[in-house]
C-alpha atoms as a PDB file:
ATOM      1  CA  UNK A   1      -5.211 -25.629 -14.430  1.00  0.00           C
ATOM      2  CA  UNK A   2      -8.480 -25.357 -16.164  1.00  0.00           C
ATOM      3  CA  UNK A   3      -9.362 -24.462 -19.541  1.00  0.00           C
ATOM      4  CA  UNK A   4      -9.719 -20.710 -19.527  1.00  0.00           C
ATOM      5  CA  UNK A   5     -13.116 -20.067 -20.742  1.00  0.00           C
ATOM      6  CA  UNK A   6     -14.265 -22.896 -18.134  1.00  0.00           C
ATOM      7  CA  UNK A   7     -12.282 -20.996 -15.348  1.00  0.00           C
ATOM      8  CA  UNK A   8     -13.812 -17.721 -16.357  1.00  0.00           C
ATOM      9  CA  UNK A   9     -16.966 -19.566 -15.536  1.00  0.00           C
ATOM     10  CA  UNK A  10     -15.913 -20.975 -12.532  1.00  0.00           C
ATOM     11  CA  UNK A  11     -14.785 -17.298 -11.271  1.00  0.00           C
ATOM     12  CA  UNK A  12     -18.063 -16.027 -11.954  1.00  0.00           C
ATOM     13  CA  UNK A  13     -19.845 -18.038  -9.453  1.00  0.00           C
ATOM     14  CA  UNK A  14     -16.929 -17.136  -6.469  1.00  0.00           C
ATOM     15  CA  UNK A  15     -17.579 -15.290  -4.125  1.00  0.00           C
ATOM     16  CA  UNK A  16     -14.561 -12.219  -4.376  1.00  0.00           C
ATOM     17  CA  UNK A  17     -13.348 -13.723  -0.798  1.00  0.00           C
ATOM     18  CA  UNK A  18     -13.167 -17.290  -2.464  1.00  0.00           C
ATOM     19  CA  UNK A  19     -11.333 -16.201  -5.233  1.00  0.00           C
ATOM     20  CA  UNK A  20      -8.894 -14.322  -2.614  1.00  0.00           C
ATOM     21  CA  UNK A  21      -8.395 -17.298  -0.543  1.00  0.00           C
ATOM     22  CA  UNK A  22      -7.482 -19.152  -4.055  1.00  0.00           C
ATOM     23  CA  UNK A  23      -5.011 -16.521  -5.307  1.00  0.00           C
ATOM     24  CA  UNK A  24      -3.089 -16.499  -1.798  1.00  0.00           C
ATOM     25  CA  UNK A  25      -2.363 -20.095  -2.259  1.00  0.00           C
ATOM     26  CA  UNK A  26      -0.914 -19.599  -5.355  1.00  0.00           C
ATOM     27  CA  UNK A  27       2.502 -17.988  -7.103  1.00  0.00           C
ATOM     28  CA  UNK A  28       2.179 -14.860  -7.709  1.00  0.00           C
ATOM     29  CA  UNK A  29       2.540 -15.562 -11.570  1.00  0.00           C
ATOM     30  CA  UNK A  30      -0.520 -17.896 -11.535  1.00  0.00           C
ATOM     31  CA  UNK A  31      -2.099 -15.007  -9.284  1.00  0.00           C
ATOM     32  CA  UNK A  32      -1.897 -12.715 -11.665  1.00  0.00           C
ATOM     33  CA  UNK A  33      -3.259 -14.596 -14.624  1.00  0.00           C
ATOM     34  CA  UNK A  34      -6.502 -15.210 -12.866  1.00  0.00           C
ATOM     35  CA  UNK A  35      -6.667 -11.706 -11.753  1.00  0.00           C
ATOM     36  CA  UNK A  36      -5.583 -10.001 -14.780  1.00  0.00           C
ATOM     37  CA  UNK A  37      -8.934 -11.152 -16.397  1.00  0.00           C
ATOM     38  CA  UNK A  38     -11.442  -9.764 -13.777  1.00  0.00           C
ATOM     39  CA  UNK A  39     -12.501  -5.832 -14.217  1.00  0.00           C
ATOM     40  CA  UNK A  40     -11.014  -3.185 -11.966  1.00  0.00           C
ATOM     41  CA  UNK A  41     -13.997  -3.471  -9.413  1.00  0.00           C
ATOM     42  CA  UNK A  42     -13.707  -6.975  -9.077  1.00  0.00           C
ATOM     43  CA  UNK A  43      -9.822  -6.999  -8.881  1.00  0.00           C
ATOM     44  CA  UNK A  44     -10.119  -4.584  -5.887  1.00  0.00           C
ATOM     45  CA  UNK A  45     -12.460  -6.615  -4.092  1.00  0.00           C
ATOM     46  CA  UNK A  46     -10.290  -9.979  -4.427  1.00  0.00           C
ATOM     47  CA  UNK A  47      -7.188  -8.332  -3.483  1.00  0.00           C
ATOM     48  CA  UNK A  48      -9.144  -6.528  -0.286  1.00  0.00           C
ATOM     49  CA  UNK A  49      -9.449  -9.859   1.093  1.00  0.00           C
ATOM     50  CA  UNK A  50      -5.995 -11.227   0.286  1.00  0.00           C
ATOM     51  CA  UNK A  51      -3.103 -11.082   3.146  1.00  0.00           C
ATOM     52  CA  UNK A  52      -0.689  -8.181   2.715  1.00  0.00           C
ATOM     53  CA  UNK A  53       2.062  -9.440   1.743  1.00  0.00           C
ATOM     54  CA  UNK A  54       0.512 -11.786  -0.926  1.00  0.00           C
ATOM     55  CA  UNK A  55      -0.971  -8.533  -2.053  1.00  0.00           C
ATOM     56  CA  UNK A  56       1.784  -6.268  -2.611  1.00  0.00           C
ATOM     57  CA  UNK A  57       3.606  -8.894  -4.549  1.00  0.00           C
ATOM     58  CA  UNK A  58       0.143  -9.333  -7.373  1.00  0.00           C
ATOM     59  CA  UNK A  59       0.189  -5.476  -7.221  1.00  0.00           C
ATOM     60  CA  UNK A  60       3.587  -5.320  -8.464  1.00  0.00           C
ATOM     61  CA  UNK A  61       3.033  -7.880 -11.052  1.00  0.00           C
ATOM     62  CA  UNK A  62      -0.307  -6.486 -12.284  1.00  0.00           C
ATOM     63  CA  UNK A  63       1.455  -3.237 -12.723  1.00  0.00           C
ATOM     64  CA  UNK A  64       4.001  -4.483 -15.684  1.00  0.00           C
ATOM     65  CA  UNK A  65       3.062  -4.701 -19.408  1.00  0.00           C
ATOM     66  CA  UNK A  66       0.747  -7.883 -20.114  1.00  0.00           C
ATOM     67  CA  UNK A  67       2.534  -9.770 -21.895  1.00  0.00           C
ATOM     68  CA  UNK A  68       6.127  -9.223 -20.636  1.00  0.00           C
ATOM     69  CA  UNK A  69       8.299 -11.173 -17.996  1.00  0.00           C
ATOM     70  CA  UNK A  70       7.204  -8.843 -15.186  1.00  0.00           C
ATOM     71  CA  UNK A  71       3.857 -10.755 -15.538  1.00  0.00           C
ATOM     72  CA  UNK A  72       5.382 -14.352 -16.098  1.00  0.00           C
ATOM     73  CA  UNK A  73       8.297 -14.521 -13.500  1.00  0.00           C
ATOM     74  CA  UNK A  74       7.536 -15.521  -9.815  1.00  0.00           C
ATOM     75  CA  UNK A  75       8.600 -13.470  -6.967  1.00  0.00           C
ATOM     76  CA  UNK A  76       9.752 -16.621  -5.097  1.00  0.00           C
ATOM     77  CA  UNK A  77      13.157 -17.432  -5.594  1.00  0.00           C
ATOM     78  CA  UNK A  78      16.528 -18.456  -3.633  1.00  0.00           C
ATOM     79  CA  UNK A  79      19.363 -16.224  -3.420  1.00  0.00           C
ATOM     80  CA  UNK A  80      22.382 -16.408  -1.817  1.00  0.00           C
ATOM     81  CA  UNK A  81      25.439 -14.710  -1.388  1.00  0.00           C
ATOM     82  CA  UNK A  82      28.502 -15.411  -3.387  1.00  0.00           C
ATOM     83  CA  UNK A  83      30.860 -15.785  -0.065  1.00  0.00           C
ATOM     84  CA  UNK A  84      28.789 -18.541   1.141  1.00  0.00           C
ATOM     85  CA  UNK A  85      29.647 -22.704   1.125  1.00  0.00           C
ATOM     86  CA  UNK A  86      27.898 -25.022   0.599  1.00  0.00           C
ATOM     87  CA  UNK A  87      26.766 -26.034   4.240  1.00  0.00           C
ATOM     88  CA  UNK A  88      25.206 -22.959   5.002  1.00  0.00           C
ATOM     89  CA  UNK A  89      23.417 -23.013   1.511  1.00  0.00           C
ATOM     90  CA  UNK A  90      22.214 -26.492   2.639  1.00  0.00           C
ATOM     91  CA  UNK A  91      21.602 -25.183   6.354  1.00  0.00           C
ATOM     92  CA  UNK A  92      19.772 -22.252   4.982  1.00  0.00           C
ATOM     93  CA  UNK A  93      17.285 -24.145   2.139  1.00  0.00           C
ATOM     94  CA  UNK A  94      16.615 -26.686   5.603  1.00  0.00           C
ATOM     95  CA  UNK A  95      16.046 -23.690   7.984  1.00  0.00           C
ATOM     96  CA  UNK A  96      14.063 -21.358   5.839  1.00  0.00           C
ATOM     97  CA  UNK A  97      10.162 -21.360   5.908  1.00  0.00           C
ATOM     98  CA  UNK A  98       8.894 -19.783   3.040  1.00  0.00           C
ATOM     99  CA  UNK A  99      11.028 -21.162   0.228  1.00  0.00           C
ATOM    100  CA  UNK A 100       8.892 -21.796  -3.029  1.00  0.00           C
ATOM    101  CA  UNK A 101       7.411 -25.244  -3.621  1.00  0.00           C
ATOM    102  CA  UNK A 102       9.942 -26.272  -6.290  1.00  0.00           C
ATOM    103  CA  UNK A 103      12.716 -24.814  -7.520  1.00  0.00           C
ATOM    104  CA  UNK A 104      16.097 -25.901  -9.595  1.00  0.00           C
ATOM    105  CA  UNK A 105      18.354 -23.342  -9.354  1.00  0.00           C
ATOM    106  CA  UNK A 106      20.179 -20.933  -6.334  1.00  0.00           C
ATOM    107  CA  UNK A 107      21.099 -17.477  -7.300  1.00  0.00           C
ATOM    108  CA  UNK A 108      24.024 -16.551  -6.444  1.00  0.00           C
ATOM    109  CA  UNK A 109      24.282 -12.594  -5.772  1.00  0.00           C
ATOM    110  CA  UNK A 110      26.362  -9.881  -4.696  1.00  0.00           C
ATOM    111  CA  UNK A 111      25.959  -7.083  -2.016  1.00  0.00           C
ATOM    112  CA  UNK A 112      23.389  -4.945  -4.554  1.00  0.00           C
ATOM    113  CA  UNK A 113      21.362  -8.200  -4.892  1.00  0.00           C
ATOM    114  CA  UNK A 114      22.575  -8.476  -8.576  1.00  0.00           C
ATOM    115  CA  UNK A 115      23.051 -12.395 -10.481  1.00  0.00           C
ATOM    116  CA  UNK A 116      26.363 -13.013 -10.206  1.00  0.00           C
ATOM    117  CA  UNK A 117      25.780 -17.279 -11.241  1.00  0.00           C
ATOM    118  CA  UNK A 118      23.739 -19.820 -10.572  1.00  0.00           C
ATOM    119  CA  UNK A 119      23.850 -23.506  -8.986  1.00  0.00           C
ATOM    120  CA  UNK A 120      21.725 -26.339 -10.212  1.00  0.00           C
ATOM    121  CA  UNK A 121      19.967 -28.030  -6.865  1.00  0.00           C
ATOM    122  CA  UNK A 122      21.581 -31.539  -8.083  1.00  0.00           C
ATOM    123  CA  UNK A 123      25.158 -29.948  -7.932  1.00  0.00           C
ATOM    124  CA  UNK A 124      24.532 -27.993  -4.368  1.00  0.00           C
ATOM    125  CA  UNK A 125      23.343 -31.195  -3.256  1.00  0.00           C
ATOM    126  CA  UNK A 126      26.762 -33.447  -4.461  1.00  0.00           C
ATOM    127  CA  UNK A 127      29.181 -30.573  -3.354  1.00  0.00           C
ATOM    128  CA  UNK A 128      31.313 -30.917  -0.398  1.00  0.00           C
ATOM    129  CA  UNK A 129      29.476 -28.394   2.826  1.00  0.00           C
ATOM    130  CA  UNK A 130      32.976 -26.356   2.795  1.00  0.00           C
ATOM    131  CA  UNK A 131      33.427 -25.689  -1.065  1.00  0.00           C
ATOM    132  CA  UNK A 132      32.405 -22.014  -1.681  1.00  0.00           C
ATOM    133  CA  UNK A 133      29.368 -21.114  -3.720  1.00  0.00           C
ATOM    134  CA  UNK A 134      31.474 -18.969  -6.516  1.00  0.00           C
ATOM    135  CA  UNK A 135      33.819 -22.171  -6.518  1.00  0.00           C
ATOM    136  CA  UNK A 136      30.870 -24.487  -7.994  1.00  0.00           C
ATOM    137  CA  UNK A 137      28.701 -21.433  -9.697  1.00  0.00           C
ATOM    138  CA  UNK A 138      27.772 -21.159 -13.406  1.00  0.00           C
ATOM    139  CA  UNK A 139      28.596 -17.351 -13.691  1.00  0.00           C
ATOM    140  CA  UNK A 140      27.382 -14.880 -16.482  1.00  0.00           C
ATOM    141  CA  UNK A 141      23.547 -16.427 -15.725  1.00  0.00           C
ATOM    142  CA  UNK A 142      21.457 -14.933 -18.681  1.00  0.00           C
ATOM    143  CA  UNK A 143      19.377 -12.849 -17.056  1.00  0.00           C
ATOM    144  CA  UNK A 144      16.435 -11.655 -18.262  1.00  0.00           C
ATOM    145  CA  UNK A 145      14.977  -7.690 -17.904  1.00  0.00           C
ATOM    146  CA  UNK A 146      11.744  -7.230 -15.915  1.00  0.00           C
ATOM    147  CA  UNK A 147       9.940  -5.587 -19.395  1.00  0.00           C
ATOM    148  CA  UNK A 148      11.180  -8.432 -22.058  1.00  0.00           C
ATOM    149  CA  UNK A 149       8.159  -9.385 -24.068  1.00  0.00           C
ATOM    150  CA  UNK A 150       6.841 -12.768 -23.419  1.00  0.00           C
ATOM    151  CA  UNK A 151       7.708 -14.312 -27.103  1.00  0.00           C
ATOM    152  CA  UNK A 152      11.691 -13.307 -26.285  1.00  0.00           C
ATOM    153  CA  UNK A 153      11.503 -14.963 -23.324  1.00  0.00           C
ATOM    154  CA  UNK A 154      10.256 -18.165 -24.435  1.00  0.00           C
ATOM    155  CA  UNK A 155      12.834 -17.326 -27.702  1.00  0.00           C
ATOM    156  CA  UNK A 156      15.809 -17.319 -24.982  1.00  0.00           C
ATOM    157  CA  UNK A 157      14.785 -20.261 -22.925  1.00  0.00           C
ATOM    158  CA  UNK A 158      14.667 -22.481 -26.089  1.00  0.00           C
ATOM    159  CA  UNK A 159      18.133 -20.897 -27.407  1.00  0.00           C
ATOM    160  CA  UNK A 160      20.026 -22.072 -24.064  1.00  0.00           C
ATOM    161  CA  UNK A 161      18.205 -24.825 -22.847  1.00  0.00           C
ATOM    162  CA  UNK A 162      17.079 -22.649 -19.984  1.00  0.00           C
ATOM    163  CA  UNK A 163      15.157 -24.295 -16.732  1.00  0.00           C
ATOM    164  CA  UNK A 164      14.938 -20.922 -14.954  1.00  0.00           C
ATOM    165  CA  UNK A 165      16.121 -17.573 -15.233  1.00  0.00           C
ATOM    166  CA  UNK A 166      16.495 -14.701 -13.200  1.00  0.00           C
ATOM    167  CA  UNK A 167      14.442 -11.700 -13.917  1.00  0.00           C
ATOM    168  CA  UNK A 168      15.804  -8.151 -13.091  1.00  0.00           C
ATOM    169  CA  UNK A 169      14.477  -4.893 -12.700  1.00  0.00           C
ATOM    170  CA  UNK A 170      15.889  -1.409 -14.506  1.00  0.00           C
ATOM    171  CA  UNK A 171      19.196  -1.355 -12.103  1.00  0.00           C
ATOM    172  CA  UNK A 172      20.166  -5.193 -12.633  1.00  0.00           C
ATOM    173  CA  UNK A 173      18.541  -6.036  -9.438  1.00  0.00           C
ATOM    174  CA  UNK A 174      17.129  -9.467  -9.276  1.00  0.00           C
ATOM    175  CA  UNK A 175      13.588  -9.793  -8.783  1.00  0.00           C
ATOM    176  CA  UNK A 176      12.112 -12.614  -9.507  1.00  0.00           C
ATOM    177  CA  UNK A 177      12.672 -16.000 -11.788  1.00  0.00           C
ATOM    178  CA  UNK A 178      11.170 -17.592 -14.579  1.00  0.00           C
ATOM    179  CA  UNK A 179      10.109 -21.032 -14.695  1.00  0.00           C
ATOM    180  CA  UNK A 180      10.253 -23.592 -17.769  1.00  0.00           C
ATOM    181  CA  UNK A 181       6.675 -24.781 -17.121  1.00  0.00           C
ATOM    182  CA  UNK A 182       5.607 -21.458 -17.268  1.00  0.00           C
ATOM    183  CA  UNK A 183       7.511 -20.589 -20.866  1.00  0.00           C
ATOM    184  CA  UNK A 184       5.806 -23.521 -21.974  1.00  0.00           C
ATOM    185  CA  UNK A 185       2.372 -22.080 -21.340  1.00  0.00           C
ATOM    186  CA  UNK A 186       3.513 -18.568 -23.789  1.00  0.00           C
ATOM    187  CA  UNK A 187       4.756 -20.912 -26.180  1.00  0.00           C
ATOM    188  CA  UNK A 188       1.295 -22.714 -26.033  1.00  0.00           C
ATOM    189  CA  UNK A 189      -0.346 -19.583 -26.344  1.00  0.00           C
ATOM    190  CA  UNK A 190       1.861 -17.923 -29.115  1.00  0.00           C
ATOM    191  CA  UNK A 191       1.227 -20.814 -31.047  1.00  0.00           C
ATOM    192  CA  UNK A 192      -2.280 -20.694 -30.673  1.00  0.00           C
ATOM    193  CA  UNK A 193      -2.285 -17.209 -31.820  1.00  0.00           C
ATOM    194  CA  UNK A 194      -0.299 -17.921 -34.877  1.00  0.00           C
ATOM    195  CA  UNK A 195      -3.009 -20.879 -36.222  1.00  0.00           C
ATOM    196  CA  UNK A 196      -5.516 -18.380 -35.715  1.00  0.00           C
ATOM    197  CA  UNK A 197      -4.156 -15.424 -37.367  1.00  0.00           C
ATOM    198  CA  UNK A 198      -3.593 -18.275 -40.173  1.00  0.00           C
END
C-alpha cells in the first residue's frame, strides 16, 4: 500500500528472504507488482525462498506482457460447476480452505473449466440450498482474454459496471479474475500518465 518510490526504498533494505515471506502473504497480482520492479538477480533470490506453490503462480504472472490482464488478474478465484445447487455451493465456500480473502462473484463453469455465468455472493446467499446454479446464473459473463492490455480492461469494467471478471487463457479456459480495486489502481496510473505526457 505504500507510495511506490517509498516502497522501492523499503525493498532495498529487505533482506531477499523478507521480501519472500511478504510476497507469499500476498495475491499473486500484488506479488507481482513488487517483484516486477526488482532486477533478474534479485527476483531469483526472492522467489528461491518463496513456497512452491506461491511460486509457480508469480512465475506465471511475471511471464505475461506488463501491462496486460495476465499481470492484473489474481489466480484465486471460485468456480463451480454448472450442475451444482445452491447447498453444495454454500457447503463447498464453508468447507474449502484456501478460498481468497474476499471475493463477490462464483464462476460458474463447464467440464473444460470454461465461464459459463456468474453468481453475485448476495444472490447465492438468498437462494433456496436446492435451486440449481444455472437456474440463478448471469450467463454470457464478459470475460476477459489473459493478453488484454491494461487500459481495455479498465475501459470494459467502466462500460458494464463490472466488480470482477473472469480472465481466460488462449483456449477460453478460465484462469484467473479481475478485481475492481485493482482496475482502479490502472485507472490511477493511466491517468497519471496522461497529466504527464500533458
Amino acid at each position: 500500500e505504500l507510495d511506490e518510490a517509498v516502497r522501492d526504498e523499503v525493498l532495498d533494505f529487505l533482506a531477499p528472504r523478507e521480501v519472500a515471506e511478504a510476497v507469499a502473504e500476498l495475491d499473486t497480482d500484488d506479488a507481482i507488482e513488487i517483484l516486477e520492479d526488482l532486477d533478474e538477480e534479485e527476483q531469483r533470490e526472492v522467489l528461491a525462498s518463496v513456497p512452491v506453490e506461491e511460486r509457480a503462480a508469480v512465475e506465471e504472472g511475471l511471464g505475461y506482457a506488463q501491462d496486460s490482464a495476465g499481470r492484473l488478474m489474481q489466480r484465486d478465484f471460485v468456480a463451480v460447476p454448472q450442475y451444482w445447487n445452491v447447498g453444495q455451493i454454500i457447503d463447498y465456500l464453508r468447507e474449502t480452505q484456501d478460498l481468497p480473502d474476499e471475493f463477490f462473484e462464483i464462476f460458474i463453469v463447464d467440464p473444460g473449466h470454461h465461464p459459463m455465468g456468474t453468481i453475485p455472493l448476495s444472490r447465492a446467499m438468498r437462494s433456496k440450498r436446492p435451486v440449481s446454479a444455472a437456474d440463478i446464473m448471469e450467463d454470457k459473463p464478459k470475460v476477459i482474454p489473459v493478453e488484454t492490455d491494461q487500459e481495455d480492461v479498465a475501459h470494459v469494467f467502466s462500460r458494464y459496471d463490472l466488480a470482477s471478471a473472469p480472465v481466460v487463457d488462449a483456449s477460453g479456459r478460465i484462469v484467473g479474475v479481475i478485481m475492481v480495486d485493482d482496475v482502479v489502481d490502472v485507472i490511477n496510473e493511466e491517468n497519471e500518465e496522461d497529466l504527464m505526457r500533458l
